[in-house]
PDB file of N, CA and C in Angstrom:
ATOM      1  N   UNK A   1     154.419  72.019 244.962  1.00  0.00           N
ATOM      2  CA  UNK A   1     155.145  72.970 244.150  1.00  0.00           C
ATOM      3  C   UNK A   1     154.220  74.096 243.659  1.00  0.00           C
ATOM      4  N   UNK A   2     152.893  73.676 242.978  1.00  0.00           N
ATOM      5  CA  UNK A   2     151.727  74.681 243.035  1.00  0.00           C
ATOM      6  C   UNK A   2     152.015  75.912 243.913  1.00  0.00           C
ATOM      7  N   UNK A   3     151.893  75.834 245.528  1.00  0.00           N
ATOM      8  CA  UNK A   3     151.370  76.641 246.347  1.00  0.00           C
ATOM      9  C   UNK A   3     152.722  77.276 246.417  1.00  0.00           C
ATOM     10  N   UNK A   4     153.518  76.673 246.510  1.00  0.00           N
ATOM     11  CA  UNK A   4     155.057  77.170 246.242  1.00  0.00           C
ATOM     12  C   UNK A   4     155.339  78.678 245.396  1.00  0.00           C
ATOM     13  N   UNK A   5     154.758  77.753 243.651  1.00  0.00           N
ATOM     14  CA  UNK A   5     154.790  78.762 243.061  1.00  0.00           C
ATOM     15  C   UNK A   5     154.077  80.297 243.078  1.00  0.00           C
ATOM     16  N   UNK A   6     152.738  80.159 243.614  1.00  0.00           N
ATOM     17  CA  UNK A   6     151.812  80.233 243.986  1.00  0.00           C
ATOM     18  C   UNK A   6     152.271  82.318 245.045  1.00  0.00           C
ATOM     19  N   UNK A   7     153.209  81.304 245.531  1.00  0.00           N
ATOM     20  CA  UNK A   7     153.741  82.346 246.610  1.00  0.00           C
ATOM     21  C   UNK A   7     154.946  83.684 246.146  1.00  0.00           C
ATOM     22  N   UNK A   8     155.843  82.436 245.374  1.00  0.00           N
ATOM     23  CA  UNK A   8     156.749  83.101 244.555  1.00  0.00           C
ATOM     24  C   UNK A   8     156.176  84.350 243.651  1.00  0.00           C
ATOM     25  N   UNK A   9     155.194  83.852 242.756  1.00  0.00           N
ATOM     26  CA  UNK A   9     153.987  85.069 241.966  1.00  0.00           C
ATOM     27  C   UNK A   9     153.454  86.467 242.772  1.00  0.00           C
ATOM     28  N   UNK A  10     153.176  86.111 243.710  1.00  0.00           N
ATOM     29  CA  UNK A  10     152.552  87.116 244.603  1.00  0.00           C
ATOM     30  C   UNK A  10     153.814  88.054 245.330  1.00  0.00           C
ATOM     31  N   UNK A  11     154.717  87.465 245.464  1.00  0.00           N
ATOM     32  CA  UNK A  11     155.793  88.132 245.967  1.00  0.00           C
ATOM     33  C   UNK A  11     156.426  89.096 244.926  1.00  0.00           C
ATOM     34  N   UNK A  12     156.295  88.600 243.534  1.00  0.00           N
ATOM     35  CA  UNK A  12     156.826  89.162 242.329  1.00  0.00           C
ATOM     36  C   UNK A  12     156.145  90.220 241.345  1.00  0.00           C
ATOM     37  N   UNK A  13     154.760  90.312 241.863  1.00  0.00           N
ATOM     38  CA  UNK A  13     153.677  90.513 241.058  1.00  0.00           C
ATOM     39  C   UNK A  13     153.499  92.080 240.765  1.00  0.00           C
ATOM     40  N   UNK A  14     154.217  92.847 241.294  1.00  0.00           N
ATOM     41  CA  UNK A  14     154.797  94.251 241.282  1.00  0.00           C
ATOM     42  C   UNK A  14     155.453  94.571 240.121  1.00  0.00           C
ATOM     43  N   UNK A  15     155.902  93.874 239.400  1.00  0.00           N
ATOM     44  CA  UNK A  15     156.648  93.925 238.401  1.00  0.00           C
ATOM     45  C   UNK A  15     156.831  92.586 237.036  1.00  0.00           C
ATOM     46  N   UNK A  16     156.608  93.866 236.220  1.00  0.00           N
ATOM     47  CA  UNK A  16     155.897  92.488 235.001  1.00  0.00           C
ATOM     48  C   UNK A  16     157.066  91.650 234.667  1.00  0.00           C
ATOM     49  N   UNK A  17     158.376  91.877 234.437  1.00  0.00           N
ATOM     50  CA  UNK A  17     159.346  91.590 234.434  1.00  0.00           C
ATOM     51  C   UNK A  17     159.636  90.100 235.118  1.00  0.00           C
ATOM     52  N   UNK A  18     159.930  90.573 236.475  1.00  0.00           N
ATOM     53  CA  UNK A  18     159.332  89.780 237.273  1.00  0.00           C
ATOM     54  C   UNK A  18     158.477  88.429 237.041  1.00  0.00           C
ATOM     55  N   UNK A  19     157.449  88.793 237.267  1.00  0.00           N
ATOM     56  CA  UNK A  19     156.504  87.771 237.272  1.00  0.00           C
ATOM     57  C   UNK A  19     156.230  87.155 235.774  1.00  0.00           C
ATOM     58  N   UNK A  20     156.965  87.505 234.696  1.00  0.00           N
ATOM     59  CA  UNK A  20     157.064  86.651 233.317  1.00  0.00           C
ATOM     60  C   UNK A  20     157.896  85.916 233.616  1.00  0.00           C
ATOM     61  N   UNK A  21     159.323  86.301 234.400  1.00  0.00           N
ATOM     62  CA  UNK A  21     160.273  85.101 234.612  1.00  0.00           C
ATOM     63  C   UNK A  21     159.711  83.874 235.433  1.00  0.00           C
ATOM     64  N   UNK A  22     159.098  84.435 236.233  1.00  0.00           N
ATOM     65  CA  UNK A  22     159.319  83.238 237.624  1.00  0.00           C
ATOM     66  C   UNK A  22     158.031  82.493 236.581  1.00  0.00           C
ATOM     67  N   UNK A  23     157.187  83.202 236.119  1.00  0.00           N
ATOM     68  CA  UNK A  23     155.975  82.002 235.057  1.00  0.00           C
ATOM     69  C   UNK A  23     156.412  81.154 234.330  1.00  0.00           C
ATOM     70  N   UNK A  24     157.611  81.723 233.854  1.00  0.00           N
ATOM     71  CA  UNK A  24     158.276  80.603 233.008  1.00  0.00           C
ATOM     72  C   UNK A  24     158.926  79.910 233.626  1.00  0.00           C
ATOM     73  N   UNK A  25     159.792  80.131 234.900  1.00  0.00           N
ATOM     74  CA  UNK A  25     160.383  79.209 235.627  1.00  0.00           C
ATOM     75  C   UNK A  25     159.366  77.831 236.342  1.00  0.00           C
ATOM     76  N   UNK A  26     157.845  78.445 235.995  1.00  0.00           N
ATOM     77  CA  UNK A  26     157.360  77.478 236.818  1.00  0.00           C
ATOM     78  C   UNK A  26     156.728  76.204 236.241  1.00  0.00           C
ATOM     79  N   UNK A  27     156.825  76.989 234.241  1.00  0.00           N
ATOM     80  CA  UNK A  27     156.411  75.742 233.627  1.00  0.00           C
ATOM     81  C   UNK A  27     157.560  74.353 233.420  1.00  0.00           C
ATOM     82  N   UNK A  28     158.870  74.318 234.244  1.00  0.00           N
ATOM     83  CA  UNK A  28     159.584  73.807 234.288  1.00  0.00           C
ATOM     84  C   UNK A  28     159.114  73.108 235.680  1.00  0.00           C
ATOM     85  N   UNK A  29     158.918  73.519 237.118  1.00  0.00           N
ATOM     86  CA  UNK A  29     158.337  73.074 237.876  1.00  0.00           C
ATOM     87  C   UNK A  29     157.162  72.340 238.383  1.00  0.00           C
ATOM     88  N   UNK A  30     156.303  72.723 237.613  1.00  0.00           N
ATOM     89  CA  UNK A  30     154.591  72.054 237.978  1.00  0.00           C
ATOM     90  C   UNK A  30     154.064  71.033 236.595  1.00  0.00           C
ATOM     91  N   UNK A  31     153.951  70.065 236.878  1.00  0.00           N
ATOM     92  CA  UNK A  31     153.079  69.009 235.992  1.00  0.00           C
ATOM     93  C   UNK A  31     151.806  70.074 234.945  1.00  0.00           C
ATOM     94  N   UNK A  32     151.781  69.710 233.889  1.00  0.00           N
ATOM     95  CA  UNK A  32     150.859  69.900 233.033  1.00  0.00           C
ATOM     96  C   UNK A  32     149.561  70.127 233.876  1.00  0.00           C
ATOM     97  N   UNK A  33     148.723  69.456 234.850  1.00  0.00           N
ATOM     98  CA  UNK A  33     148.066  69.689 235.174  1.00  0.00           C
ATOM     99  C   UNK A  33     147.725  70.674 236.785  1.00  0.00           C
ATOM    100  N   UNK A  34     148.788  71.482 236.844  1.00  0.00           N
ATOM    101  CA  UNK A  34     149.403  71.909 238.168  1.00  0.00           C
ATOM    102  C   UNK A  34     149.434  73.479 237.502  1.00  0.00           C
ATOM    103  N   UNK A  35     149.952  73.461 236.336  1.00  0.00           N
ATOM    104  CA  UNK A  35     150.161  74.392 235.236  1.00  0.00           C
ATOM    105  C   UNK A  35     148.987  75.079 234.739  1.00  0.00           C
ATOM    106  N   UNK A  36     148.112  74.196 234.519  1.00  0.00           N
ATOM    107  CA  UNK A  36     146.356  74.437 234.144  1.00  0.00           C
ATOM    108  C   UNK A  36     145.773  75.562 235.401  1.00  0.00           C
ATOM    109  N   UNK A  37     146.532  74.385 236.759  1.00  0.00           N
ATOM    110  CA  UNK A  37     145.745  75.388 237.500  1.00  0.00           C
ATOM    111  C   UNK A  37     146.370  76.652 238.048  1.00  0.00           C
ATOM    112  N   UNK A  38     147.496  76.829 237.573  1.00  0.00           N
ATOM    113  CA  UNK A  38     148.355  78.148 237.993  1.00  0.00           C
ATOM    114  C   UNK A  38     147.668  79.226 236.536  1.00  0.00           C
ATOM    115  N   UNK A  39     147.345  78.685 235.810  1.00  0.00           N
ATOM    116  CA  UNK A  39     147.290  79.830 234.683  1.00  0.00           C
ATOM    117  C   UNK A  39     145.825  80.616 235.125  1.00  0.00           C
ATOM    118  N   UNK A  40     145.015  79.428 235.599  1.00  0.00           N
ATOM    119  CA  UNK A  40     143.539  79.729 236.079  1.00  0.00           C
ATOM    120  C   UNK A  40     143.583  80.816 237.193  1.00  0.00           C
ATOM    121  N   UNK A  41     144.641  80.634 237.897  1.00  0.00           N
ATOM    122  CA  UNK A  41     144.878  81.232 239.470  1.00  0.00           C
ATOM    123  C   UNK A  41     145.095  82.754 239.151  1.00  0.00           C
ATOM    124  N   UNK A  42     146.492  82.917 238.174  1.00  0.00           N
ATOM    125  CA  UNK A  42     146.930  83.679 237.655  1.00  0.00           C
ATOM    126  C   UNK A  42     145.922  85.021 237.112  1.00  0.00           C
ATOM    127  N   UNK A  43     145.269  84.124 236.148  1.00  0.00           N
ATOM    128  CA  UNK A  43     144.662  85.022 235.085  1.00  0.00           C
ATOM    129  C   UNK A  43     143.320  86.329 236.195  1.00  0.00           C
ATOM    130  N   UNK A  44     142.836  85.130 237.457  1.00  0.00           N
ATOM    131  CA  UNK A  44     142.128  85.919 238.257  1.00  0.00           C
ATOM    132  C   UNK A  44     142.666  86.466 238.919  1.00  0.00           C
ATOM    133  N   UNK A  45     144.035  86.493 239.442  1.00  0.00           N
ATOM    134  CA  UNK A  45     144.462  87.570 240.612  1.00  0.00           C
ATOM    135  C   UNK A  45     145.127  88.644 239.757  1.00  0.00           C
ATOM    136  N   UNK A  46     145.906  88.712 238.414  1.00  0.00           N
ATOM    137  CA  UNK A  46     146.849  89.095 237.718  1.00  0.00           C
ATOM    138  C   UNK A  46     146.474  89.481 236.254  1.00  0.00           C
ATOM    139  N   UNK A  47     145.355  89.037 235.551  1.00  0.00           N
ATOM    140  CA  UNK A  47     144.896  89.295 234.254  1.00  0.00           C
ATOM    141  C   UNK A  47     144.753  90.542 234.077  1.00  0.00           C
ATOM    142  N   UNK A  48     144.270  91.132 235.126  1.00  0.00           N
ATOM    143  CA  UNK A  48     144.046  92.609 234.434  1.00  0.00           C
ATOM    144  C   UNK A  48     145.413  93.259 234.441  1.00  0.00           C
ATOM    145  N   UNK A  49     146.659  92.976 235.310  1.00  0.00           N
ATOM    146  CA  UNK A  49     147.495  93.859 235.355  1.00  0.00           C
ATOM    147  C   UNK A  49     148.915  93.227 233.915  1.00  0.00           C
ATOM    148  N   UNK A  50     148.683  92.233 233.933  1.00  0.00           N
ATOM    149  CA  UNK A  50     149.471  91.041 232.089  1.00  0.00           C
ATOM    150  C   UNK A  50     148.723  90.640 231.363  1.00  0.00           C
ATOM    151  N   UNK A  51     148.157  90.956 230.659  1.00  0.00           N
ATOM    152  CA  UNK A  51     147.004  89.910 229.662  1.00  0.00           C
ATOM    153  C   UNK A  51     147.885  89.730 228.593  1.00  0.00           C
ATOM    154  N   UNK A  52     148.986  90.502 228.377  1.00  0.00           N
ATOM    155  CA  UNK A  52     149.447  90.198 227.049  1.00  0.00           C
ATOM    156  C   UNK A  52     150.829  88.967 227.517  1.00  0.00           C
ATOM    157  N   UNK A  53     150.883  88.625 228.419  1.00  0.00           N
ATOM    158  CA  UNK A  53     151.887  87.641 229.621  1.00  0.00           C
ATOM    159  C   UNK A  53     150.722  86.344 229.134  1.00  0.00           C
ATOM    160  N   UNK A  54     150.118  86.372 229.492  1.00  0.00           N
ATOM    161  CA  UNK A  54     149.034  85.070 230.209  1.00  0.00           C
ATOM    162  C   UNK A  54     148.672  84.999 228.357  1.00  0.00           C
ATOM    163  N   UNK A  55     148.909  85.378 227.648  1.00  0.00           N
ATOM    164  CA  UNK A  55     148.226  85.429 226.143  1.00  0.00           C
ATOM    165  C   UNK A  55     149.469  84.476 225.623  1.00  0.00           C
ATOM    166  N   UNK A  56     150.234  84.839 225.887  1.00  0.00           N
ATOM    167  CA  UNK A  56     151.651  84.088 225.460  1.00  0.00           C
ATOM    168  C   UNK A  56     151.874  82.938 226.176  1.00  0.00           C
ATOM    169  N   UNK A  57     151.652  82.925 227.426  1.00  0.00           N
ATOM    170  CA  UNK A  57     151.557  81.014 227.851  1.00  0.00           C
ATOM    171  C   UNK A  57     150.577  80.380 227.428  1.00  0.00           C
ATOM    172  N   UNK A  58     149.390  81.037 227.559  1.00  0.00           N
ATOM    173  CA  UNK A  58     148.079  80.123 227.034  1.00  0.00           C
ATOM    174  C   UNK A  58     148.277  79.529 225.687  1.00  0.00           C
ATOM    175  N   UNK A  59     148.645  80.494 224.883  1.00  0.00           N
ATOM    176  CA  UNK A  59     149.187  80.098 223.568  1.00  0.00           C
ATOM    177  C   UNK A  59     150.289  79.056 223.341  1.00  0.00           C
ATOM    178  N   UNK A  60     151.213  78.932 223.960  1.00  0.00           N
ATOM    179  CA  UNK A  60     152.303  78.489 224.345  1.00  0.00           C
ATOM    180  C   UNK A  60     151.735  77.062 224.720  1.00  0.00           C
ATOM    181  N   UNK A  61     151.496  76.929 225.640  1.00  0.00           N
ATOM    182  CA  UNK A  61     150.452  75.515 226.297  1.00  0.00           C
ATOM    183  C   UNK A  61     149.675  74.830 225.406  1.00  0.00           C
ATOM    184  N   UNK A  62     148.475  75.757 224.600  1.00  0.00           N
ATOM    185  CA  UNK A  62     147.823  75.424 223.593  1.00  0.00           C
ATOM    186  C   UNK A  62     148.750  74.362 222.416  1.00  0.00           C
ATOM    187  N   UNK A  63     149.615  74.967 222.214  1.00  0.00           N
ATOM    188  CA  UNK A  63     150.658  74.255 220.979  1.00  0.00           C
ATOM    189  C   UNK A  63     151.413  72.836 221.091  1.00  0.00           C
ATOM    190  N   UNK A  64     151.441  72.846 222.333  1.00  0.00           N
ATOM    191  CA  UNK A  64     152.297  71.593 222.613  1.00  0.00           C
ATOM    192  C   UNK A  64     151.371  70.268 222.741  1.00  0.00           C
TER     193      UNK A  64
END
């Protein structure tokens, strides 16, 4: 489901819109530790273009 998501992101990643939904769609999809590594994945292909996206899941994750 990772690489899945993985794909879905990159296809979406044009648009912030976009790629906030399908992030959230995916913390419904990937195990806690699947999640760890999508945020890791994320933050290097995508951080510079959402930081204030990836600030709000990290946070989000952090809490629970």
């Amino acid at each position: 489901m990772l690489e899945y998501t993985k794909t879905i992101l990159k296809k979406v990643s044009f648009d912030k819109f976009l790629f906030e939904k399908e992030l959230k769609k995916a913390t419904g999809h990937v195990s806690v530790e699947e999640f760890e590594q999508l945020m890791k994945w994320c933050e290097k292909q995508y951080g510079h273009l959402y930081p204030d996206v990836f600030e709000k899941y990290l946070t989000v994750e952090k809490s629970k």
